[in-house]
N, C-alpha and C. Protein backbone atom coordinates (compact mmCIF):
# COMPACT_ATOMS: atom_id res chain seq x y z
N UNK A 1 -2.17 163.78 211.60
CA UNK A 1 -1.47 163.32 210.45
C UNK A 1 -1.90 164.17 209.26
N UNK A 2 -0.90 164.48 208.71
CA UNK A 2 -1.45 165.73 207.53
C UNK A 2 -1.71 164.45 206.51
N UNK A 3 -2.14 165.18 205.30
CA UNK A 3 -3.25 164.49 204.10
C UNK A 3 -1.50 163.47 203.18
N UNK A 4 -0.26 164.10 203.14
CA UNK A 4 0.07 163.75 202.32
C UNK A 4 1.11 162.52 202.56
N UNK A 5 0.88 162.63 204.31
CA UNK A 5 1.77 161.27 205.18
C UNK A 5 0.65 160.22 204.71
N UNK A 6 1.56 158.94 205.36
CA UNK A 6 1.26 157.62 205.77
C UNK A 6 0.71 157.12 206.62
N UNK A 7 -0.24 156.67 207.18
CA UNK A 7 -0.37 156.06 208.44
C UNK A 7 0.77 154.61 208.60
N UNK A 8 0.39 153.82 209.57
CA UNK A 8 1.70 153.05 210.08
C UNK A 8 1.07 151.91 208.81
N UNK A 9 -0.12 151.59 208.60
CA UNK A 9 -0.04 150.37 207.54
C UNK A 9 0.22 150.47 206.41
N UNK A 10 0.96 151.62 206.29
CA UNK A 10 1.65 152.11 204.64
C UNK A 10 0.55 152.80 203.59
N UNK A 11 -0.81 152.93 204.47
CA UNK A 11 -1.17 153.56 203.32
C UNK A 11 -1.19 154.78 203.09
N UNK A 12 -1.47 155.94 201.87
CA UNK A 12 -1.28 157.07 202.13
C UNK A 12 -3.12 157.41 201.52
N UNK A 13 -2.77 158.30 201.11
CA UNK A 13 -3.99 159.56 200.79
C UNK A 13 -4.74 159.09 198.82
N UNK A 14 -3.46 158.64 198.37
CA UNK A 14 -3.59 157.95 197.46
C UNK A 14 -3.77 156.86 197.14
N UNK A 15 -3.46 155.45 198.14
CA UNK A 15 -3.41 154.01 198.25
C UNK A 15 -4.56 153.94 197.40
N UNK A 16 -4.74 152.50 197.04
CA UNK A 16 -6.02 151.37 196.89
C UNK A 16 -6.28 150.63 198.17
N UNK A 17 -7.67 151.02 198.31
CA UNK A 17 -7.88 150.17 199.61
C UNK A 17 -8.42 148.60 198.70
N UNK A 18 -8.68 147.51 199.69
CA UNK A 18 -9.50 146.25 199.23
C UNK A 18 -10.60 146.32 199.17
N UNK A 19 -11.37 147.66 199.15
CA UNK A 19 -12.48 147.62 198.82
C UNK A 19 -12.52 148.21 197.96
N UNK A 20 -12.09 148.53 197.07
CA UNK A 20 -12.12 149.59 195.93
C UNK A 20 -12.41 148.41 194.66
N UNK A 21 -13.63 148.67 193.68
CA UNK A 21 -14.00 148.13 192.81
C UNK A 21 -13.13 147.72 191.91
N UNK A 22 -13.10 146.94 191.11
CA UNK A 22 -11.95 146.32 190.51
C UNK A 22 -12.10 146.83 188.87
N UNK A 23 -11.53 147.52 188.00
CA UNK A 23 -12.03 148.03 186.63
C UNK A 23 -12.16 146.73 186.41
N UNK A 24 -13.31 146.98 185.10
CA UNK A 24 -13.35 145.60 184.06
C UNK A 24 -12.85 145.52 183.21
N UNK A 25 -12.94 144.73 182.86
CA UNK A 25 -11.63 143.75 181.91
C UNK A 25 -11.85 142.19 182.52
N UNK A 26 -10.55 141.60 181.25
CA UNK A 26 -10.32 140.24 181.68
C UNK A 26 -9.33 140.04 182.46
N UNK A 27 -9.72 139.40 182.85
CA UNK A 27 -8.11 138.97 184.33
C UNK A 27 -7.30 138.05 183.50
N UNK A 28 -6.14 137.54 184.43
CA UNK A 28 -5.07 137.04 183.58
C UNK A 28 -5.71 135.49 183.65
N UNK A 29 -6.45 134.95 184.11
CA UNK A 29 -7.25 133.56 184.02
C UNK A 29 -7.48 133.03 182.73
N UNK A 30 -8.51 134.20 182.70
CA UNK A 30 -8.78 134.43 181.30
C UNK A 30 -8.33 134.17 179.97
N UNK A 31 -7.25 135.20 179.88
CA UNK A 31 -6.45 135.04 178.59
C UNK A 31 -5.40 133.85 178.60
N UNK A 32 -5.09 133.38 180.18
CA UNK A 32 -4.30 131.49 179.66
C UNK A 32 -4.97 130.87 179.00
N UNK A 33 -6.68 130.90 179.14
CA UNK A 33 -7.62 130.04 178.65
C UNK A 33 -8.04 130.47 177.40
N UNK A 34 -7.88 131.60 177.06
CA UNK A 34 -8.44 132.20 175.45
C UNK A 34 -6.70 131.48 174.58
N UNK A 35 -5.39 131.70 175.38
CA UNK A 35 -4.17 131.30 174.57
C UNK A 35 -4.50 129.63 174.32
N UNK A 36 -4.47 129.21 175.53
CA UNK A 36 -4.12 127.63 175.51
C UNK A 36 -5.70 127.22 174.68
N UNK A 37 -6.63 127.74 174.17
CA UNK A 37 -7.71 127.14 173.56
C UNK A 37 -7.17 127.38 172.01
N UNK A 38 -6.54 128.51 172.01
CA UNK A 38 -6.06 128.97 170.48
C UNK A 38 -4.90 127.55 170.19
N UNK A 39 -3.36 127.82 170.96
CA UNK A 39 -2.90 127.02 170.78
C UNK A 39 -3.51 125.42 170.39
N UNK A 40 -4.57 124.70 171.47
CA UNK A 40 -4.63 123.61 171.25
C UNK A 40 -5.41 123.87 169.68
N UNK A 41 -6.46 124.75 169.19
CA UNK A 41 -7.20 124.47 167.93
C UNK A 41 -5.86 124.50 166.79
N UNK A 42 -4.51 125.36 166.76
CA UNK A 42 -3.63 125.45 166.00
C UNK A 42 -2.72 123.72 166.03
N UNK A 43 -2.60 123.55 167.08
CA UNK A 43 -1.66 122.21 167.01
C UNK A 43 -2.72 120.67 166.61
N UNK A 44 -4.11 121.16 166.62
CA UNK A 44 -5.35 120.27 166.10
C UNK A 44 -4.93 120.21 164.29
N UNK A 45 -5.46 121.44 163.93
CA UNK A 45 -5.44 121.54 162.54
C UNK A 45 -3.28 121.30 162.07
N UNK A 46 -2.62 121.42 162.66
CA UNK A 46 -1.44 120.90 162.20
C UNK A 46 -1.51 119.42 162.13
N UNK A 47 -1.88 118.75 163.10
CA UNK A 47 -2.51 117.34 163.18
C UNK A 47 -2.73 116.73 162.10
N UNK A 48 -4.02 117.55 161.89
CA UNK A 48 -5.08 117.12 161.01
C UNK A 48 -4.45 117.18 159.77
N UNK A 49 -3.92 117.88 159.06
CA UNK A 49 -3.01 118.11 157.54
C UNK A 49 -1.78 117.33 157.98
N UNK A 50 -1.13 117.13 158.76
CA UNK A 50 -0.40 115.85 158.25
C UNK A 50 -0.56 114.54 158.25
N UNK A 51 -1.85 114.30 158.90
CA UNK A 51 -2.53 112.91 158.64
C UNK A 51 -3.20 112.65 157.73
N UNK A 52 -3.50 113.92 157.21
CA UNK A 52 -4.70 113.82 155.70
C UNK A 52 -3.33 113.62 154.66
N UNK A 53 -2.04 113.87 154.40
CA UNK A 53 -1.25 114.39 153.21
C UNK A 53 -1.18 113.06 152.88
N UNK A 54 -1.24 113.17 151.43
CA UNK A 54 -1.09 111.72 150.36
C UNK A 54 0.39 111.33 150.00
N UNK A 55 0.73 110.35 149.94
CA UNK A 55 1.85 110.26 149.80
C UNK A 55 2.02 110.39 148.38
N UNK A 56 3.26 111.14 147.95
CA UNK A 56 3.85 111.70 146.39
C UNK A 56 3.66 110.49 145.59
N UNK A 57 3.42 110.87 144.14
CA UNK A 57 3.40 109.63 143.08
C UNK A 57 5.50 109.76 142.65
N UNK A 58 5.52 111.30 143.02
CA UNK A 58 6.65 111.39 142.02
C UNK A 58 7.80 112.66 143.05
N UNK A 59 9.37 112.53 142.57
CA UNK A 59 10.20 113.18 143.44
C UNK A 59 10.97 113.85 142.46
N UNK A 60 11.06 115.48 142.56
CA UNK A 60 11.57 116.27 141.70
C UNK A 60 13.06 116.43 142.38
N UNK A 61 14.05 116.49 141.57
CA UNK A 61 15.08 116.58 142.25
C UNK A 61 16.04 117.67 141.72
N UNK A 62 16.41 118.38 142.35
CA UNK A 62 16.54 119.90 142.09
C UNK A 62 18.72 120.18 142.37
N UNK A 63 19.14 120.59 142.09
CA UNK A 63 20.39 120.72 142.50
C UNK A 63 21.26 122.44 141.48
N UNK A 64 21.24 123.33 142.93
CA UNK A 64 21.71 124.37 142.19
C UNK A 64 20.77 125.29 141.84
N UNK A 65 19.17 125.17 142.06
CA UNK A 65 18.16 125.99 141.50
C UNK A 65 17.57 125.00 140.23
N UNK A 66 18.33 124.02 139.78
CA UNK A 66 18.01 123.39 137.97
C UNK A 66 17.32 121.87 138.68
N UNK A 67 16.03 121.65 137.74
CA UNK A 67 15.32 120.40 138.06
C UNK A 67 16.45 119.60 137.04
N UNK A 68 17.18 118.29 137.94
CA UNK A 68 17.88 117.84 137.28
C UNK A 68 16.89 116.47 136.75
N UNK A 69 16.46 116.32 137.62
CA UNK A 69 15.77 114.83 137.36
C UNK A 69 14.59 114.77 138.20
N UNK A 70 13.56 113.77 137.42
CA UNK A 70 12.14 113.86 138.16
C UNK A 70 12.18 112.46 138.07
N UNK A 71 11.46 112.12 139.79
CA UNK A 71 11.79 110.24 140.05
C UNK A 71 10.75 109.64 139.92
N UNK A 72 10.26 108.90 139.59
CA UNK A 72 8.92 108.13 140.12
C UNK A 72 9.25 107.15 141.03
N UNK A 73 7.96 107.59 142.00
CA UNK A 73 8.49 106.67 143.55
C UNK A 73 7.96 105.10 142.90
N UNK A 74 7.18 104.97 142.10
CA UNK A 74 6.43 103.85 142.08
C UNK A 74 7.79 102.75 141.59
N UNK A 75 8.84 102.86 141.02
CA UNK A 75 9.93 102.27 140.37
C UNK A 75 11.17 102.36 140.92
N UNK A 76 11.37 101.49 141.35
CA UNK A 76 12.49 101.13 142.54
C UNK A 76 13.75 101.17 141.81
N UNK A 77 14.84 102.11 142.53
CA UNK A 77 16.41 102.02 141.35
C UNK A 77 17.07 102.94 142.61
N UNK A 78 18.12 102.87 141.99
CA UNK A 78 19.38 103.92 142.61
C UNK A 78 19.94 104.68 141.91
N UNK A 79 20.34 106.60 142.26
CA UNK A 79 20.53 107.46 141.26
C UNK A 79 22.08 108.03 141.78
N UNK A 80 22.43 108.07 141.74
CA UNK A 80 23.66 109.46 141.78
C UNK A 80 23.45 110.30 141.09
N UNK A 81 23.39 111.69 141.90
CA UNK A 81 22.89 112.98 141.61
C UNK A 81 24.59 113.49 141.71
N UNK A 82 25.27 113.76 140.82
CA UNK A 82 26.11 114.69 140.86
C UNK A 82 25.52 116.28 140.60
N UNK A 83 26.66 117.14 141.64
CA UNK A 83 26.65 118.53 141.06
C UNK A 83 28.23 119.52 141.63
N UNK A 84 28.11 120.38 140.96
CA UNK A 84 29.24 121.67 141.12
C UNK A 84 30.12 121.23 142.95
N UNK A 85 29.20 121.30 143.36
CA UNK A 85 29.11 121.04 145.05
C UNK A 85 29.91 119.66 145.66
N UNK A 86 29.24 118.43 145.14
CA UNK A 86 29.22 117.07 145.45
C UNK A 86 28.57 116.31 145.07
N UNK A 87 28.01 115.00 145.73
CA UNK A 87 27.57 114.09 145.09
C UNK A 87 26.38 113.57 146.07
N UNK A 88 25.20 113.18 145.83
CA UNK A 88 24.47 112.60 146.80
C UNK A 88 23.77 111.24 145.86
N UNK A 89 23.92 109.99 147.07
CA UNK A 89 23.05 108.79 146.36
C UNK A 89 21.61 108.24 146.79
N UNK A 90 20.56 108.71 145.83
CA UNK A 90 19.02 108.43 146.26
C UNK A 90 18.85 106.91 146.15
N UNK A 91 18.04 106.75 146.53
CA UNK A 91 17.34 105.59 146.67
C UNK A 91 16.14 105.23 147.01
N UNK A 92 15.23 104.89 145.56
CA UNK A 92 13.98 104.41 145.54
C UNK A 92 13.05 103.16 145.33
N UNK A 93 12.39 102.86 147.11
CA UNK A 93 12.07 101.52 147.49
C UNK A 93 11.21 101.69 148.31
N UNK A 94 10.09 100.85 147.54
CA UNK A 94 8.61 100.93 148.70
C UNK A 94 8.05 101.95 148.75
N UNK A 95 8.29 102.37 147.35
CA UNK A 95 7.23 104.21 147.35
C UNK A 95 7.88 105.30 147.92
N UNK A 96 8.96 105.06 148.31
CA UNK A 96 9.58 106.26 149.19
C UNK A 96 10.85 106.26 149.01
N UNK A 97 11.14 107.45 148.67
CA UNK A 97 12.96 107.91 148.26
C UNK A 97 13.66 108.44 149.88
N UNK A 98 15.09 107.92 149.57
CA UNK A 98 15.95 107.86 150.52
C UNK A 98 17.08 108.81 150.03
N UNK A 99 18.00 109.80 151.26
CA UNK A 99 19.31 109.73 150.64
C UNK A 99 20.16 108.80 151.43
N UNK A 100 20.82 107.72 150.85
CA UNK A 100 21.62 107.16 151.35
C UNK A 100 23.13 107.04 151.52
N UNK A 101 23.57 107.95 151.08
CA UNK A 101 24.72 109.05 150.78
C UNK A 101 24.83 110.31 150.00
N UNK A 102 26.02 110.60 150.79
CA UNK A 102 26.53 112.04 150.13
C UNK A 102 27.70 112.48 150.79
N UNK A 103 28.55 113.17 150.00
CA UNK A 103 29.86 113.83 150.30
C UNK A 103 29.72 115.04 151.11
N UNK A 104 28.72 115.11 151.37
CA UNK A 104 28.56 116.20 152.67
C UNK A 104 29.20 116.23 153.40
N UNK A 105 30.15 117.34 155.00
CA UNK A 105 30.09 116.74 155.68
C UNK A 105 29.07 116.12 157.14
N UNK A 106 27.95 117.13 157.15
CA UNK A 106 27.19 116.76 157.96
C UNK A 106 26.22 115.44 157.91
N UNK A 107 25.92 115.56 156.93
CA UNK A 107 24.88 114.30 156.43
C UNK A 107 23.58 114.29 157.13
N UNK A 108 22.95 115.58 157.08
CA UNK A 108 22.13 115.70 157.77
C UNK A 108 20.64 115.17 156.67
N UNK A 109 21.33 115.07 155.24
CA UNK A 109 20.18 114.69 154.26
C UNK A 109 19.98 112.89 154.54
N UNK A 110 20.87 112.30 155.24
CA UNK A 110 21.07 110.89 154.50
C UNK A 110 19.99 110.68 156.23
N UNK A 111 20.47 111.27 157.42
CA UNK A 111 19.38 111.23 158.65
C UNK A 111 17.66 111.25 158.54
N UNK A 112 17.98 111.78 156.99
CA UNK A 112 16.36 112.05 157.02
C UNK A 112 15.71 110.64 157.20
N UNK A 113 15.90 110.05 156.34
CA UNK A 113 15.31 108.68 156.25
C UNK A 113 14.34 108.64 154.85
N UNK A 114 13.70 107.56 154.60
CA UNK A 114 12.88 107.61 153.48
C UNK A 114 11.47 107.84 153.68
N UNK A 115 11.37 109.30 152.45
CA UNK A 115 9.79 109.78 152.95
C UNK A 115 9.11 110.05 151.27
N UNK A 116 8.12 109.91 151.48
CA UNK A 116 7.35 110.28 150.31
C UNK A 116 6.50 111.33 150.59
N UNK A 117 6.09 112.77 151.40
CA UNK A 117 5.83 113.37 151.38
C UNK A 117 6.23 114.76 152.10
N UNK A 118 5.96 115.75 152.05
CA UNK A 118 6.55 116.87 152.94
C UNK A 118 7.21 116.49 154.05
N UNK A 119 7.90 117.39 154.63
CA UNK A 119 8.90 118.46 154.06
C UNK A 119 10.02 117.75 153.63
N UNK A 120 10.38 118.65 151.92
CA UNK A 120 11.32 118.12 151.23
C UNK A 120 12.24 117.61 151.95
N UNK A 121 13.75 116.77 151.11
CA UNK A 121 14.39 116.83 151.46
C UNK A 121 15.66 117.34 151.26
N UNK A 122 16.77 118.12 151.90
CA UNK A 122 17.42 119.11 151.56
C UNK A 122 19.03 119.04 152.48
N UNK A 123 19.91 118.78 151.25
CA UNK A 123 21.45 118.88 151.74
C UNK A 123 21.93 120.70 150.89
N UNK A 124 22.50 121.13 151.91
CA UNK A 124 22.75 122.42 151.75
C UNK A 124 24.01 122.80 151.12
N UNK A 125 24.92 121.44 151.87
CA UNK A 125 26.31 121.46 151.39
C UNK A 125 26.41 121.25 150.17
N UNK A 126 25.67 120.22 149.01
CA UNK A 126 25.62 120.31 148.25
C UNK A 126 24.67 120.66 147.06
N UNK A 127 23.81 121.94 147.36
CA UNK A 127 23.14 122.28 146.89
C UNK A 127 21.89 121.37 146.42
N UNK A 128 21.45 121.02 147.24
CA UNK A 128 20.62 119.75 146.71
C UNK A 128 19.15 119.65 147.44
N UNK A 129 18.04 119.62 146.92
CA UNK A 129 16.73 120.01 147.04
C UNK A 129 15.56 118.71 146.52
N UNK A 130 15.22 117.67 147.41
CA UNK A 130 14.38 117.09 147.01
C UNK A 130 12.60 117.31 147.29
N UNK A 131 11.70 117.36 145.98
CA UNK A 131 10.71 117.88 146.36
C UNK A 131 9.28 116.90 145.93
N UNK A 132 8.49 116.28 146.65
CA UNK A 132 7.79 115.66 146.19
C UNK A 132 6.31 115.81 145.76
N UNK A 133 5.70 115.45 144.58
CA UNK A 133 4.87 116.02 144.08
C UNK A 133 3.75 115.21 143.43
N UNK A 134 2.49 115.50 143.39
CA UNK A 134 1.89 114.75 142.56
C UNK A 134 1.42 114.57 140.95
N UNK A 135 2.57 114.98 140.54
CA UNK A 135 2.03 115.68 139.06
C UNK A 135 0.64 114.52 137.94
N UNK A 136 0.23 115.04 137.81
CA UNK A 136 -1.12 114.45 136.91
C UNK A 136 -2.30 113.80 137.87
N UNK A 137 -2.15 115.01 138.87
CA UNK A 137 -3.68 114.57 139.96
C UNK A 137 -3.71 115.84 139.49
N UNK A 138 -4.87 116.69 140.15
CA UNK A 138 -5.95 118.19 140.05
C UNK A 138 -5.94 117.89 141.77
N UNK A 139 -5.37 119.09 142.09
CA UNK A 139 -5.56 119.61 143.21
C UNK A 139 -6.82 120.75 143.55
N UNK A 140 -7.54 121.01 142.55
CA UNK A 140 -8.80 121.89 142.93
C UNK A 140 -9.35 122.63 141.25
N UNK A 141 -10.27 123.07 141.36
CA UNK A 141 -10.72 123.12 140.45
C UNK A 141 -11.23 124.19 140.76
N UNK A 142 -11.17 125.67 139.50
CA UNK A 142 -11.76 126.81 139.83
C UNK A 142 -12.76 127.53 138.68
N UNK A 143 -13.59 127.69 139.26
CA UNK A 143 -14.76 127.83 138.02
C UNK A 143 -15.27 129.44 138.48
């Protein structure tokens, strides 16, 4: 058999036999366990910040880019927010603002339900941006 044939178990002159040392490195074991340790510490600390977040004193309400009106959750009422766009109707009860209509047609703002903290809430159709905030706390102090 010349050098550059096969023998019958397919190997040639070049093969890897099973005894041939293995380079180092990490095997693919490895890096599931370096990902899935990362992942779980990332979906920990997401956890952790939305169980720590305070609920808003107050709800900025934005339509068009322009703060039209700023709510206080603590005072229960009903607003109609007109704009250029349409119309959406808030509603504030139990510390937490609602949209409970709007001329949208999806109404994907009024699904939200009533929240007092992140992530805003936001109808697109009618340009409309609710954002909640704590104004007159100190969020950190830099010296």
């Amino acid at each position: 058999m010349s050098k550059n044939q096969t023998n019958r178990r397919g190997r040639g002159p070049h093969s890897v036999s099973a005894e041939s040392p293995r380079s180092p490195g990490v095997g693919n074991g490895t890096w599931v366990m370096i990902l899935g340790a990362i992942f779980l510490v990332l979906a920990g600390l997401t956890i952790w910040q939305y169980l720590r977040a305070k609920p808003a004193a107050q709800a900025e309400v934005w339509a068009d880019g322009v703060l039209v009106r700023t709510l206080d959750l603590t005072s229960e009422g009903e607003y109609r927010i007109e704009s250029a766009e349409g119309w959406n109707v808030l509603n504030v009860s139990g510390g937490k603002l609602a949209v409970t209509a709007a001329s949208c047609p999806d109404g994907d703002c009024v699904r939200c339900g009533p929240r007092n903290t992140d992530p805003p809430i936001v109808c697109l159709p009618n340009r409309l941006s609710i954002q909640f905030s704590n104004a007159g706390t100190v969020d950190g102090v830099v010296r």
